[in-house]
Every structure is written in C-alpha cells, then in structure tokens.
C-alpha atoms as a PDB file:
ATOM      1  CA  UNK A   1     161.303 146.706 110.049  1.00  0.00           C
ATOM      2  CA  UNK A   2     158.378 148.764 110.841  1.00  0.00           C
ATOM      3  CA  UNK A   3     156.764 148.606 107.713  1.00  0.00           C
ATOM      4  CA  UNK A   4     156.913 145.062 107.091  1.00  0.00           C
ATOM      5  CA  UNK A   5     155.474 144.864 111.126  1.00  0.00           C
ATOM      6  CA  UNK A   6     152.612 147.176 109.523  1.00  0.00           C
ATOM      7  CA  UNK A   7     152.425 144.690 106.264  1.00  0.00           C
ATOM      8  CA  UNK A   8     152.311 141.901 108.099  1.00  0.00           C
ATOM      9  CA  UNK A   9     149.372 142.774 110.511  1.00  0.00           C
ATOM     10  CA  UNK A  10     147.311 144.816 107.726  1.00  0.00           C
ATOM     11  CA  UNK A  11     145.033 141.838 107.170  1.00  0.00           C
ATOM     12  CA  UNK A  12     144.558 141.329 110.545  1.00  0.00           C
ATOM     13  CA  UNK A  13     143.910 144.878 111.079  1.00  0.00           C
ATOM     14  CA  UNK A  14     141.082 144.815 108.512  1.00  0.00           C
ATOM     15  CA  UNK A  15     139.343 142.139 110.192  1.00  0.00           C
ATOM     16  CA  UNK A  16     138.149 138.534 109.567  1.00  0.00           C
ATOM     17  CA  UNK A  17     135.477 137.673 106.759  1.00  0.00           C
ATOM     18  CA  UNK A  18     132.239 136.552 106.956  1.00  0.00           C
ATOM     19  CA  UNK A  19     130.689 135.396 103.137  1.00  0.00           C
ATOM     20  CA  UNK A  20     127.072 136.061 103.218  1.00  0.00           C
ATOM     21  CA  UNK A  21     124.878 134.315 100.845  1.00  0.00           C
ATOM     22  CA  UNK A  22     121.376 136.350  99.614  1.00  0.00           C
ATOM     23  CA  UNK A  23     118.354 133.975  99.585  1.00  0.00           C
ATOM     24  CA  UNK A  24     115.691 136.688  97.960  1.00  0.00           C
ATOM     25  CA  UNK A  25     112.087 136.161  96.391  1.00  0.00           C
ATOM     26  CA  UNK A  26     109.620 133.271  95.719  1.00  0.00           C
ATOM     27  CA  UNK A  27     111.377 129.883  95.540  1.00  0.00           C
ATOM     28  CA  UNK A  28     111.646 127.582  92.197  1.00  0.00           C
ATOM     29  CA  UNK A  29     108.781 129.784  90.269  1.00  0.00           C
ATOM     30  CA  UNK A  30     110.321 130.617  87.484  1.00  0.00           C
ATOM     31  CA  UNK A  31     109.877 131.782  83.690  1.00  0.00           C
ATOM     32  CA  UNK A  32     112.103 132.905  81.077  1.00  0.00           C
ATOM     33  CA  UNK A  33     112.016 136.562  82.404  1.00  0.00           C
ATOM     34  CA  UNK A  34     111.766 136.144  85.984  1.00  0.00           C
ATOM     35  CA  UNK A  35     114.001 133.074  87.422  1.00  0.00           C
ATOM     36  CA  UNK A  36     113.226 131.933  90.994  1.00  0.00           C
ATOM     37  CA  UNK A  37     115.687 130.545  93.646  1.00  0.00           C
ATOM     38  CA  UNK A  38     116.406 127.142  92.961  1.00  0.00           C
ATOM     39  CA  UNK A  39     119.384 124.949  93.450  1.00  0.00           C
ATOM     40  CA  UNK A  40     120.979 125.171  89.793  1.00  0.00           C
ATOM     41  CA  UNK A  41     120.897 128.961  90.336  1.00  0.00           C
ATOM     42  CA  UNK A  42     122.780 128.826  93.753  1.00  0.00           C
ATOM     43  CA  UNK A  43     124.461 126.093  93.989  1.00  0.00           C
ATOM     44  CA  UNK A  44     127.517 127.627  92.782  1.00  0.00           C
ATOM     45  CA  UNK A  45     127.235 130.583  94.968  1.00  0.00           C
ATOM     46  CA  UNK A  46     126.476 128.179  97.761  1.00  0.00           C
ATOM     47  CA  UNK A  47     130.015 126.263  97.410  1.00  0.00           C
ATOM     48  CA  UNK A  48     131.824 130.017  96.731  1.00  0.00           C
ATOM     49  CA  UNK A  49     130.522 131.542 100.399  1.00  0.00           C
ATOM     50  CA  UNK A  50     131.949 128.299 101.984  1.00  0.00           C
ATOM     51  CA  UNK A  51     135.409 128.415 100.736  1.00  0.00           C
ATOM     52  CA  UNK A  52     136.442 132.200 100.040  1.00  0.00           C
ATOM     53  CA  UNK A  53     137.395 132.680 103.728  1.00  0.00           C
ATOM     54  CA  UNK A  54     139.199 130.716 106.521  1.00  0.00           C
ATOM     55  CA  UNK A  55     136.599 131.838 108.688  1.00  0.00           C
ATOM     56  CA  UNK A  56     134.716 129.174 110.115  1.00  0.00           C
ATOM     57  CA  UNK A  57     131.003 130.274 109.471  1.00  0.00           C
ATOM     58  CA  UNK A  58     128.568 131.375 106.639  1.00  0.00           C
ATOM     59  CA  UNK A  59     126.053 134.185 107.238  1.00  0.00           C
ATOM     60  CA  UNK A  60     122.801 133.863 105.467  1.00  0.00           C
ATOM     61  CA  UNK A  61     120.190 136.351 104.654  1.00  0.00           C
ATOM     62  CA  UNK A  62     116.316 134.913 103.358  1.00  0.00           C
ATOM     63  CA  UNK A  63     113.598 136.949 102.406  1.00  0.00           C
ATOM     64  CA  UNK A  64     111.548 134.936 100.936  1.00  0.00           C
ATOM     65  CA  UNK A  65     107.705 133.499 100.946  1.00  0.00           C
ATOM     66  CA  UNK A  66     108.268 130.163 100.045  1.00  0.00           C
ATOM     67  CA  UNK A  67     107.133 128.124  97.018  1.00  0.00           C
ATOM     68  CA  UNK A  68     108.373 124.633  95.395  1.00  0.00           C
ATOM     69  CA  UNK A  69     108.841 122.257  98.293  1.00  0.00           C
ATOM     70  CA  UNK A  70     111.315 120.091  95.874  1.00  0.00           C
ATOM     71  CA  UNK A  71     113.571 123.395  95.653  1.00  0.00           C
ATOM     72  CA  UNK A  72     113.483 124.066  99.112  1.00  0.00           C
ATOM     73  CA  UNK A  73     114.539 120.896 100.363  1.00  0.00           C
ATOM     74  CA  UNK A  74     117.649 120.692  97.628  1.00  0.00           C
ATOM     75  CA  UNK A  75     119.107 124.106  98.820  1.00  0.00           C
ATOM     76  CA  UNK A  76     118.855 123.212 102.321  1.00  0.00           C
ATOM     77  CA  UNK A  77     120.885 120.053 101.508  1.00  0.00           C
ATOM     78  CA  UNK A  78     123.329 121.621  99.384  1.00  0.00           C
ATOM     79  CA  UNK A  79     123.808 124.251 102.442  1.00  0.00           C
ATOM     80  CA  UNK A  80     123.995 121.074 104.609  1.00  0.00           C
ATOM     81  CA  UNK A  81     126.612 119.314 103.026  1.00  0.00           C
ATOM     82  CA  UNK A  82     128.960 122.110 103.036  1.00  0.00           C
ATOM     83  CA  UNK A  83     128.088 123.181 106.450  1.00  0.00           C
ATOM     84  CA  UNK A  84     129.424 119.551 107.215  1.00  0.00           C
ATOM     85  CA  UNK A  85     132.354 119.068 104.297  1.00  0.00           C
ATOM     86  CA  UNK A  86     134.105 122.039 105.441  1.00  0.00           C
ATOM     87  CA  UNK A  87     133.318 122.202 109.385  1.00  0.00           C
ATOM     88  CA  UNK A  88     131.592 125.751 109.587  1.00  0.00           C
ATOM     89  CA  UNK A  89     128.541 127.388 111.430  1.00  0.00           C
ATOM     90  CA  UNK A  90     125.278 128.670 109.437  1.00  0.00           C
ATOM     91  CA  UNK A  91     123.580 132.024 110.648  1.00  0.00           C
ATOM     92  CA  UNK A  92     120.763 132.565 109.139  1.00  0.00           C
ATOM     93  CA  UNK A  93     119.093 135.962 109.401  1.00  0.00           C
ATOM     94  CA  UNK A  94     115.267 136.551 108.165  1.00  0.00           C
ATOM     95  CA  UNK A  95     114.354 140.079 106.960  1.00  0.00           C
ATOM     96  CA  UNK A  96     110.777 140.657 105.855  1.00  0.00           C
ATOM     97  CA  UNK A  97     109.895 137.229 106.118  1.00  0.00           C
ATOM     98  CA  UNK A  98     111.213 133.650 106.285  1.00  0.00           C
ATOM     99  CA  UNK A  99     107.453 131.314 105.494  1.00  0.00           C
ATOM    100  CA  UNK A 100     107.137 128.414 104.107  1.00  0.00           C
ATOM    101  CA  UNK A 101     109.255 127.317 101.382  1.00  0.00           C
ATOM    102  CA  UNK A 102     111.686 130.183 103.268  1.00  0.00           C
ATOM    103  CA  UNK A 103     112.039 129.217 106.500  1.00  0.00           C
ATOM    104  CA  UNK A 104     112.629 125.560 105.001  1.00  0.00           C
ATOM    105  CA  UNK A 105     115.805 127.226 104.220  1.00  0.00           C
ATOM    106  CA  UNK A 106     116.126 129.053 107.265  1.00  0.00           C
ATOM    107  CA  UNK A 107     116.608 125.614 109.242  1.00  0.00           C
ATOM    108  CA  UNK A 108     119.588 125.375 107.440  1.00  0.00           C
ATOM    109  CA  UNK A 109     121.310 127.562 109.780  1.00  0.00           C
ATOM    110  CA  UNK A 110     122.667 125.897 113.235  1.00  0.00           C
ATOM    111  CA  UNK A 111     121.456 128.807 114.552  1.00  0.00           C
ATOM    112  CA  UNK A 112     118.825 131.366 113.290  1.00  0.00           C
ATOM    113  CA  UNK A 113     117.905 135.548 114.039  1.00  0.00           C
ATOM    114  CA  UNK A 114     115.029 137.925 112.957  1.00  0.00           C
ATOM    115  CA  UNK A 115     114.601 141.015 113.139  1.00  0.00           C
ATOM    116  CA  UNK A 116     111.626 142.830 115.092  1.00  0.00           C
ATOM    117  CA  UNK A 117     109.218 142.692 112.520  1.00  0.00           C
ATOM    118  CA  UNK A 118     109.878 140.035 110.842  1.00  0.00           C
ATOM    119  CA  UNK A 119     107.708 137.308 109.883  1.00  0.00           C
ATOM    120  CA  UNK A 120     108.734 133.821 110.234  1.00  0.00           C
ATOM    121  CA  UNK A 121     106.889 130.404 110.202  1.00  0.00           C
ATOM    122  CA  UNK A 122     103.938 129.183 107.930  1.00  0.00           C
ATOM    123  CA  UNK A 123     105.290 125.493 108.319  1.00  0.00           C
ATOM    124  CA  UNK A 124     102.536 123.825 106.016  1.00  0.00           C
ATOM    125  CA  UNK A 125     101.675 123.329 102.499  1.00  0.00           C
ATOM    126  CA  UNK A 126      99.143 125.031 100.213  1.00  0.00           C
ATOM    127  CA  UNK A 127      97.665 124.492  96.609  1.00  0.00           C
ATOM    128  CA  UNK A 128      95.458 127.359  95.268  1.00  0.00           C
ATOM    129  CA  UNK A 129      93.835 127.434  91.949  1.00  0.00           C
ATOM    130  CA  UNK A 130      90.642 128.275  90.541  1.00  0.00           C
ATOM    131  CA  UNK A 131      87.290 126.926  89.585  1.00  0.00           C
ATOM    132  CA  UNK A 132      86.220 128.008  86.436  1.00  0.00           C
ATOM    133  CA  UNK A 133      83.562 125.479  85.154  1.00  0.00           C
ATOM    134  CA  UNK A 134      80.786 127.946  85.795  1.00  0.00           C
ATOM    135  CA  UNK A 135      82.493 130.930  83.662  1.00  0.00           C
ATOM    136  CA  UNK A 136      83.150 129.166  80.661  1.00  0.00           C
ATOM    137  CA  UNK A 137      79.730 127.439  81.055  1.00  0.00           C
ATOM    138  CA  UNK A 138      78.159 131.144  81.327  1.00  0.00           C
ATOM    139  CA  UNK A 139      80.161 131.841  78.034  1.00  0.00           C
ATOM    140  CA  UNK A 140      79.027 128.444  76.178  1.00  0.00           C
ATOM    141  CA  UNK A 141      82.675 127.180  75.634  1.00  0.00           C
ATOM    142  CA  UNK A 142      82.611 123.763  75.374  1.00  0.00           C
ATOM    143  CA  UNK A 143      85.939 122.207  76.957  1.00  0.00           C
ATOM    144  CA  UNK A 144      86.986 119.242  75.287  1.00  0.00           C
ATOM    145  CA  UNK A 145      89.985 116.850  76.893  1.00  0.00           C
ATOM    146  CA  UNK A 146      91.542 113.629  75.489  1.00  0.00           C
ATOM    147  CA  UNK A 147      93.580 111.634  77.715  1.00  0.00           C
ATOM    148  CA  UNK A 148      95.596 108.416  77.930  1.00  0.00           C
ATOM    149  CA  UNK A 149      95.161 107.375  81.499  1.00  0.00           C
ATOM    150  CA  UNK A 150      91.754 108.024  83.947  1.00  0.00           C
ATOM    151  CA  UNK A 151      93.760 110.689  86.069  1.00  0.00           C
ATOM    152  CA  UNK A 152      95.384 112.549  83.715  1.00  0.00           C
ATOM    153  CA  UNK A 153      92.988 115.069  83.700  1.00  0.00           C
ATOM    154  CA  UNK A 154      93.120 115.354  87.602  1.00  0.00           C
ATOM    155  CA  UNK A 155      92.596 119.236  89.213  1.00  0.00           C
ATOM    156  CA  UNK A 156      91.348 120.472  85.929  1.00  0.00           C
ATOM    157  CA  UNK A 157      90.722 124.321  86.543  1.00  0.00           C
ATOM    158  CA  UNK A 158      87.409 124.119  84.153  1.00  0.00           C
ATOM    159  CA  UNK A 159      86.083 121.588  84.781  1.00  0.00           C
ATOM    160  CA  UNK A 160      83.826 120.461  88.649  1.00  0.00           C
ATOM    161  CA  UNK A 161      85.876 119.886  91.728  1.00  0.00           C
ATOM    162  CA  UNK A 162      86.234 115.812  91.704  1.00  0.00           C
ATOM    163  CA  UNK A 163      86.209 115.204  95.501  1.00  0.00           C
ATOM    164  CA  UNK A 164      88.811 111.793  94.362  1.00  0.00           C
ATOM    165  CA  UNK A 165      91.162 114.244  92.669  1.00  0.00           C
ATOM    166  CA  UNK A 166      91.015 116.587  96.265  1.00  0.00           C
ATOM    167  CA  UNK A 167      91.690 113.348  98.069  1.00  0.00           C
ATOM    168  CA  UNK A 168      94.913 112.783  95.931  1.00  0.00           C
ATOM    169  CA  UNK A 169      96.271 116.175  96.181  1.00  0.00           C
ATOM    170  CA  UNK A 170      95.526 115.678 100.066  1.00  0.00           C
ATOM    171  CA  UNK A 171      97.028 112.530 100.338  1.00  0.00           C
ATOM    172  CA  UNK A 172     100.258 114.111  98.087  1.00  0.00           C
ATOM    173  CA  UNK A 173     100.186 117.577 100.576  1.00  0.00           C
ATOM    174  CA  UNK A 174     100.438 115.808 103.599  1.00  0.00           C
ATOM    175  CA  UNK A 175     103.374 113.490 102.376  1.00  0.00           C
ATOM    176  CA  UNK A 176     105.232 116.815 101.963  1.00  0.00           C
ATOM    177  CA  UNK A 177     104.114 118.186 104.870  1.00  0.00           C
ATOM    178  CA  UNK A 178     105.690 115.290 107.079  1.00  0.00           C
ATOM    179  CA  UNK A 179     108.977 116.076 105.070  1.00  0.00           C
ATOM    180  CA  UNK A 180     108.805 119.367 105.990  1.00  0.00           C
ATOM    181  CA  UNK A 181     107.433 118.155 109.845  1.00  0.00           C
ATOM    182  CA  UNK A 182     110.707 115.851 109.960  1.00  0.00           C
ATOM    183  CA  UNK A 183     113.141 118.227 108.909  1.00  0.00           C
ATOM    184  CA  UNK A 184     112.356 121.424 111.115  1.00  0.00           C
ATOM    185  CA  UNK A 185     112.248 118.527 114.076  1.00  0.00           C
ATOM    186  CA  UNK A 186     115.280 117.394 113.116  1.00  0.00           C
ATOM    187  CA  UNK A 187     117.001 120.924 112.795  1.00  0.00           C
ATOM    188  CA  UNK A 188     115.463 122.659 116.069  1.00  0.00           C
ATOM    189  CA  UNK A 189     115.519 119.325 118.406  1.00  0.00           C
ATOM    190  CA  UNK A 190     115.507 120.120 121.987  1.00  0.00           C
ATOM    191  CA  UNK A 191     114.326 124.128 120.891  1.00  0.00           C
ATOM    192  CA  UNK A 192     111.072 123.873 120.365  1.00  0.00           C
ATOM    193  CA  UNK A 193     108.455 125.046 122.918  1.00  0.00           C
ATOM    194  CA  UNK A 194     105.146 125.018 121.274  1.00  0.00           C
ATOM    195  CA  UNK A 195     102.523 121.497 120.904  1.00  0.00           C
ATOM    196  CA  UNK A 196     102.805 120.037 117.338  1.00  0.00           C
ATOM    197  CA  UNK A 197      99.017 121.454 116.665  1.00  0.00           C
ATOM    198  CA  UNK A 198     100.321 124.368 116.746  1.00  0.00           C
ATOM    199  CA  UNK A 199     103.878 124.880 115.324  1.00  0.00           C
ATOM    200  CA  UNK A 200     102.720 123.068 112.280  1.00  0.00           C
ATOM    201  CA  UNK A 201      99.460 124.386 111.490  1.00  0.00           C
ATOM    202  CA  UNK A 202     100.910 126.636 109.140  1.00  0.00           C
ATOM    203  CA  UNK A 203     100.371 129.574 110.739  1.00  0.00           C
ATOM    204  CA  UNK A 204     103.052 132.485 110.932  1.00  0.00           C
ATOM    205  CA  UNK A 205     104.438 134.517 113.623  1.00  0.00           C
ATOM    206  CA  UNK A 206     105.861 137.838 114.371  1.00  0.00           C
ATOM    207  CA  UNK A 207     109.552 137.222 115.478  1.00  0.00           C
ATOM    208  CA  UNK A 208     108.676 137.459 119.056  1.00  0.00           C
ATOM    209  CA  UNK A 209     106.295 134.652 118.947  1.00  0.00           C
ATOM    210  CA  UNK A 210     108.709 132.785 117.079  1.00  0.00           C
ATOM    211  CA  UNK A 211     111.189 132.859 119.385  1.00  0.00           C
ATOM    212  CA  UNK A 212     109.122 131.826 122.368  1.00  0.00           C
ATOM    213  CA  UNK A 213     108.390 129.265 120.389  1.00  0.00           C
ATOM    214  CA  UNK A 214     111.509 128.116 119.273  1.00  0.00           C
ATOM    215  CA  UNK A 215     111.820 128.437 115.771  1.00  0.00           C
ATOM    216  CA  UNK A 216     114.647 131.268 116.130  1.00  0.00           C
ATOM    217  CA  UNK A 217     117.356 131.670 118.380  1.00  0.00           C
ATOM    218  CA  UNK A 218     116.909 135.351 118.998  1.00  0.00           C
ATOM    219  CA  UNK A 219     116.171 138.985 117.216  1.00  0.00           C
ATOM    220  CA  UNK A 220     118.970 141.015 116.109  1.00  0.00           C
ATOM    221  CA  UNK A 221     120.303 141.755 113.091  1.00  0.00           C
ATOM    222  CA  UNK A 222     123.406 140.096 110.554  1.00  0.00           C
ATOM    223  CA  UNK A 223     126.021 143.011 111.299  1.00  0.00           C
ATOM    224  CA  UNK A 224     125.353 142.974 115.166  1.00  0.00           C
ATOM    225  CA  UNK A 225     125.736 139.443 115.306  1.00  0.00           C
ATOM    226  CA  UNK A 226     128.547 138.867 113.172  1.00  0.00           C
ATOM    227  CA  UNK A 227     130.376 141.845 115.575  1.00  0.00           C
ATOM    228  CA  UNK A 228     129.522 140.374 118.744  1.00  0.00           C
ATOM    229  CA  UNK A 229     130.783 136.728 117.379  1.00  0.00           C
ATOM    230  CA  UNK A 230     133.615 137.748 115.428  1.00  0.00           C
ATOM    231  CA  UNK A 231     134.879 141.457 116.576  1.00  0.00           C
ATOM    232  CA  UNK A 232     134.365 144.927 116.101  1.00  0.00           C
ATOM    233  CA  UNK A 233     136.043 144.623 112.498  1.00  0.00           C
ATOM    234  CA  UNK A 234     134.485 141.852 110.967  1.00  0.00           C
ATOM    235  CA  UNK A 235     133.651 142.282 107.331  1.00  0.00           C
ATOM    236  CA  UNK A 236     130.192 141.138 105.462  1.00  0.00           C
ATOM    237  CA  UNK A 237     131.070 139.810 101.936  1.00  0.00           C
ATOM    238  CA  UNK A 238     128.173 139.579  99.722  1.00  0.00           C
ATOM    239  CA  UNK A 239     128.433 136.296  97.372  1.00  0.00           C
ATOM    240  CA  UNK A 240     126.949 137.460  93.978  1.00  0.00           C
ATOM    241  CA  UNK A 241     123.839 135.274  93.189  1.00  0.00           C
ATOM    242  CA  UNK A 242     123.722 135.452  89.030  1.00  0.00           C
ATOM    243  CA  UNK A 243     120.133 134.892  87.660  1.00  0.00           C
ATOM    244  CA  UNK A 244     120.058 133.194  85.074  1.00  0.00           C
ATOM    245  CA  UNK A 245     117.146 134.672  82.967  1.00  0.00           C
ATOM    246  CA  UNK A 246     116.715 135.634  79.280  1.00  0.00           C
ATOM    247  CA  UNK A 247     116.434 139.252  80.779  1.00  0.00           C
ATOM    248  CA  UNK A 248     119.667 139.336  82.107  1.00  0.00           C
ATOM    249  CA  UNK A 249     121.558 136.996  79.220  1.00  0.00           C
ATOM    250  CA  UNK A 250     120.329 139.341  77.034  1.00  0.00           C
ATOM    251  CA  UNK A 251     121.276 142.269  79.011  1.00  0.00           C
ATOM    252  CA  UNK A 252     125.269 141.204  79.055  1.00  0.00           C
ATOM    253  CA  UNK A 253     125.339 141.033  75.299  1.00  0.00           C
ATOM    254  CA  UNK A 254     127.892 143.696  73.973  1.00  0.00           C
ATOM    255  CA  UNK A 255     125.378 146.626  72.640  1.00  0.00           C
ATOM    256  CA  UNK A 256     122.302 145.453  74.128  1.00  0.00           C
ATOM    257  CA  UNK A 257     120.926 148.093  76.337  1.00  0.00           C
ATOM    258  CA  UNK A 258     117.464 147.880  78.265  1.00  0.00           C
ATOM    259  CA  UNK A 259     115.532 149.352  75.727  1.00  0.00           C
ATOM    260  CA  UNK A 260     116.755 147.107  72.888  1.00  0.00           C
ATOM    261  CA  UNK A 261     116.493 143.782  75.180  1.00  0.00           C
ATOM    262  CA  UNK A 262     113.239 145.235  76.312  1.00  0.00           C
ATOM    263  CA  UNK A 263     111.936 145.567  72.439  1.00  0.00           C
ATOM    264  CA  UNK A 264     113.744 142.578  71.398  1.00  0.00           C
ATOM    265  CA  UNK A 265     111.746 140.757  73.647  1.00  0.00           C
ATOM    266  CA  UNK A 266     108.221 142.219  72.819  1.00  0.00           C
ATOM    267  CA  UNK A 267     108.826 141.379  68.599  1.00  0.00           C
ATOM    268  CA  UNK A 268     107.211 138.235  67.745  1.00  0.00           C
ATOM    269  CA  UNK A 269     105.092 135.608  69.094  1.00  0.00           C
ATOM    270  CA  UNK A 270     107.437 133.822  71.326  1.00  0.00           C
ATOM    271  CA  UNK A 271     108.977 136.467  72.871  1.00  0.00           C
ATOM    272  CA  UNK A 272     104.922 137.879  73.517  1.00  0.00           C
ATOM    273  CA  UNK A 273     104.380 134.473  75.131  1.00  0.00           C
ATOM    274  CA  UNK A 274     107.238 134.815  77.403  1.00  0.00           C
ATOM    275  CA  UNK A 275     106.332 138.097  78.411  1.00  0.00           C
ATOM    276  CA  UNK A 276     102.883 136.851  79.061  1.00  0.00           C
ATOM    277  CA  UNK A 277     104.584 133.830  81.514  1.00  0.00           C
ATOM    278  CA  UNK A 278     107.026 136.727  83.075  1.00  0.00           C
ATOM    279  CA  UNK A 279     103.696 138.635  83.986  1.00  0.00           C
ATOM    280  CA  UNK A 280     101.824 135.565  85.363  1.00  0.00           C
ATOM    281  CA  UNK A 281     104.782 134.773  87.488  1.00  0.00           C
ATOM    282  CA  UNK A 282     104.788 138.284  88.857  1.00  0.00           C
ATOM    283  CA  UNK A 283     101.238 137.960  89.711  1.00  0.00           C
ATOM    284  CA  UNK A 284     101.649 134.950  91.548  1.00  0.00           C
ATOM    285  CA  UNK A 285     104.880 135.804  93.500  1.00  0.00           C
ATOM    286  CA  UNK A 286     102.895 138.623  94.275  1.00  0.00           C
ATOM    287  CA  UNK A 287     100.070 137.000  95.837  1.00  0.00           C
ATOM    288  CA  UNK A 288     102.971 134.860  97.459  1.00  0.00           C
ATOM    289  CA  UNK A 289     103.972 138.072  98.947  1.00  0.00           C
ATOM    290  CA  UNK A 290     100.555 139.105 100.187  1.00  0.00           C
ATOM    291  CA  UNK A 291      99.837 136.634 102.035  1.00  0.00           C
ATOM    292  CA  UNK A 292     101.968 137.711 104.485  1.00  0.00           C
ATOM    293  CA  UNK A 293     100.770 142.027 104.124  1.00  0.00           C
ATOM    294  CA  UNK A 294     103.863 142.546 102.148  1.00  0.00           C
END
C-alpha cells in the first residue's frame, strides 16, 4: 500500500510542467543555409508547447533583433490563438534583446520579464540599402533596366535616389508602423507610462527604462519566475524548434557527416550560389545584431 501511495504521488512529487518555446535570431531572413524564424518553421512547435502539459501557461524565451514585419505579426497571432483556444497565460522572457521585429513577439505574452541587461524596444521600422550609382559610374558600367510598368524599377541600388520612390517606401513604412503602433497598444493597454513621441520613436531601452515605461512587467529571469508562480519544483521543458535548412536536411541523411554536407555543398554552381546567399544573410543578421552592440 505504500508503494502504490509512493506511485501515485511520484508525478506530483516531480513537479508541474512548464513548455518553453525558443524564439532565437533575426526574424523571416532566410536562405537555403541559414533559415530565419518564421511562422511555417514554428508553427508546429507553437501548437506542441500549448498542449504537452495540463499546466495552464506557456513560457517564452526571444532573443532576437527583429526583421520581416509580415513574420512577426503571423507568429504573434499563431501564439494568440492558442493562448485563447486553450485558456493559458504567455510569459515571455527577453535575453540579449527583444527589438523590433522581437519584441513584436514579445507582446505576445500577457505578461513580459527581462533580465538586467537586456535590451528591449526599437518599436519602429527601418529600410537600409545602398547607393551605388556613383561606384559603378567611377567604373564605367553602364546599367541597363527594362521594365513593364513605370515603378518597377523603384529603390534601385544603382541607380540616383528618386525622392517619389522615398515617398512610397515612406508612405509603405509608416502603414506598418501603425500596425505595429496598434498592436503593442492593444497588448500593454492601461501599462504604458511614456508619451507616444517617445515609446514609438524607435528607440531602445535598457530593461530598467523599459519597465518604467511599461513595455515589461518586471526583470527577473524564466526559472525564478516560473518557481515563484508555480513552486519550488516546477520543470522547464524546452519545445525543439527544427530548422528547416538544406544544412540541416542534409545533415540527417544516413552517412552524411559535416564534412561531406559541407563539400557537397561547395561542388557546383548552385550549391556556390547558395553559399554566397548563406554568407549575405550572415552579414546582414549581423548588422541586425549590431545595431544593438551585440
């Protein structure tokens, strides 16, 4: 009698189970090589977090800079209509940083924590290119364009800055920007403390400054939290987030180690061009990244 007493409270005894869900790196830039978070990759480990345990809440971790507005918004949703399907509380936690594109997915959470030094905010949106007109000018390249349509050669790196085609992207930047405006309203109504001017500005924050001005609930960390909620034993279960990049395909092939997926992927020309998109999406992830001295 005992022993089945011991049986029966052993899973009790271990502790209730939080899933945690990983949101990590730029957001929607993607190549074959280097995928980036975006809803087909995490949807299903979305819906897995909010049904492998009875407990009612989801813990989610973000470290990310941002990127593709359109991917942003359709995780938060997906995250949203669980949140409300099955009933249970988001907790979001930032590490490094949560800007942008990633704290678009922090406001997921009903309620949201940073650490000390992290760095949340940059509620805004950016285009960055270059002009390079002048270089190829300087190397007497001659740039020649055929189009079907008067704006279909809009933004075009090499050619002069149009001030109509800075108008459009304008006009297009601050349609997104109100989306993004609306939703963080929405999300943290009646916690907000700063003026509009401000909060949306795009500038970023230290987690202190955040919280004073109401874009996080308060600075601790996911295992403290989850503790003081939920118990001394509480237990964090990671929900795997599978990448779906050539890379990795390649790498679960019976027999294909890293050096063989690594050569396979250097032979010919289209495997050359991919590694040449995998490298320019490192670069700009990376200057993602800097932005915010990371």
């Amino acid at each position: 009698m005992a022993q089945e007493q011991r049986q029966d409270m052993w899973p009790f005894d271990r502790g209730a189970v939080v899933p945690v869900l990983r949101f990590a790196g730029p957001i929607g830039m993607a190549t074959p090589l280097r995928p980036g978070l975006s809803i087909g990759a995490v949807a299903g480990p979305i819906a897995k977090a909010f049904a492998i345990s009875k407990l009612p809440a989801v813990a989610v971790a973000i470290n990310s800079p941002g990127g593709s507005p359109a991917q942003s918004s359709l995780i938060f949703k997906r995250i949203r209509q669980h949140a409300k399907e099955t009933g249970k509380k988001v907790y979001v936690f930032c590490e490094d940083v949560a800007a942008s594109g990633g704290y678009y997915l922090a406001v997921a959470g009903d309620e949201i924590y940073a650490d000390p030094s992290s760095i949340v905010g940059s509620i805004g949106v950016i285009s960055a290119s270059f002009g390079l007109d002048k270089a190829i000018k300087r190397l007497d390249i001659e740039r020649r364009v055929h189009t079907s349509g008067e704006m279909k050669g809009s933004l075009d790196p090499f050619r002069p800055e149009n001030p109509e085609d800075v108008a459009l992207l304008k006009s297009i930047q601050r349609d997104i920007h109100d989306v993004f405006i609306g939703v963080v309203k929405d999300r943290r109504a009646g916690r907000l403390k700063g003026a509009d001017g401000e909060l949306f500005s795009g500038a970023f924050w230290s987690a202190r400054t955040a919280l004073d001005l109401g874009l996080i609930d308060g600075i601790t960390d996911m295992r403290s939290k989850m503790r003081e909620v939920f118990g001394e034993k509480v237990r964090l279960r990671a929900v795997p987030m599978v990448r779906g990049g050539l890379l990795s395909r390649l790498q679960r092939l019976p027999g294909v180690g890293a050096a063989a997926t690594a050569g396979a992927m250097l032979e010919g020309g289209g495997q050359g061009l991919a590694f040449a998109e995998d490298l320019m999406s490192a670069i700009e992830a990376r200057a993602l990244w800097s932005r915010y001295g990371l």
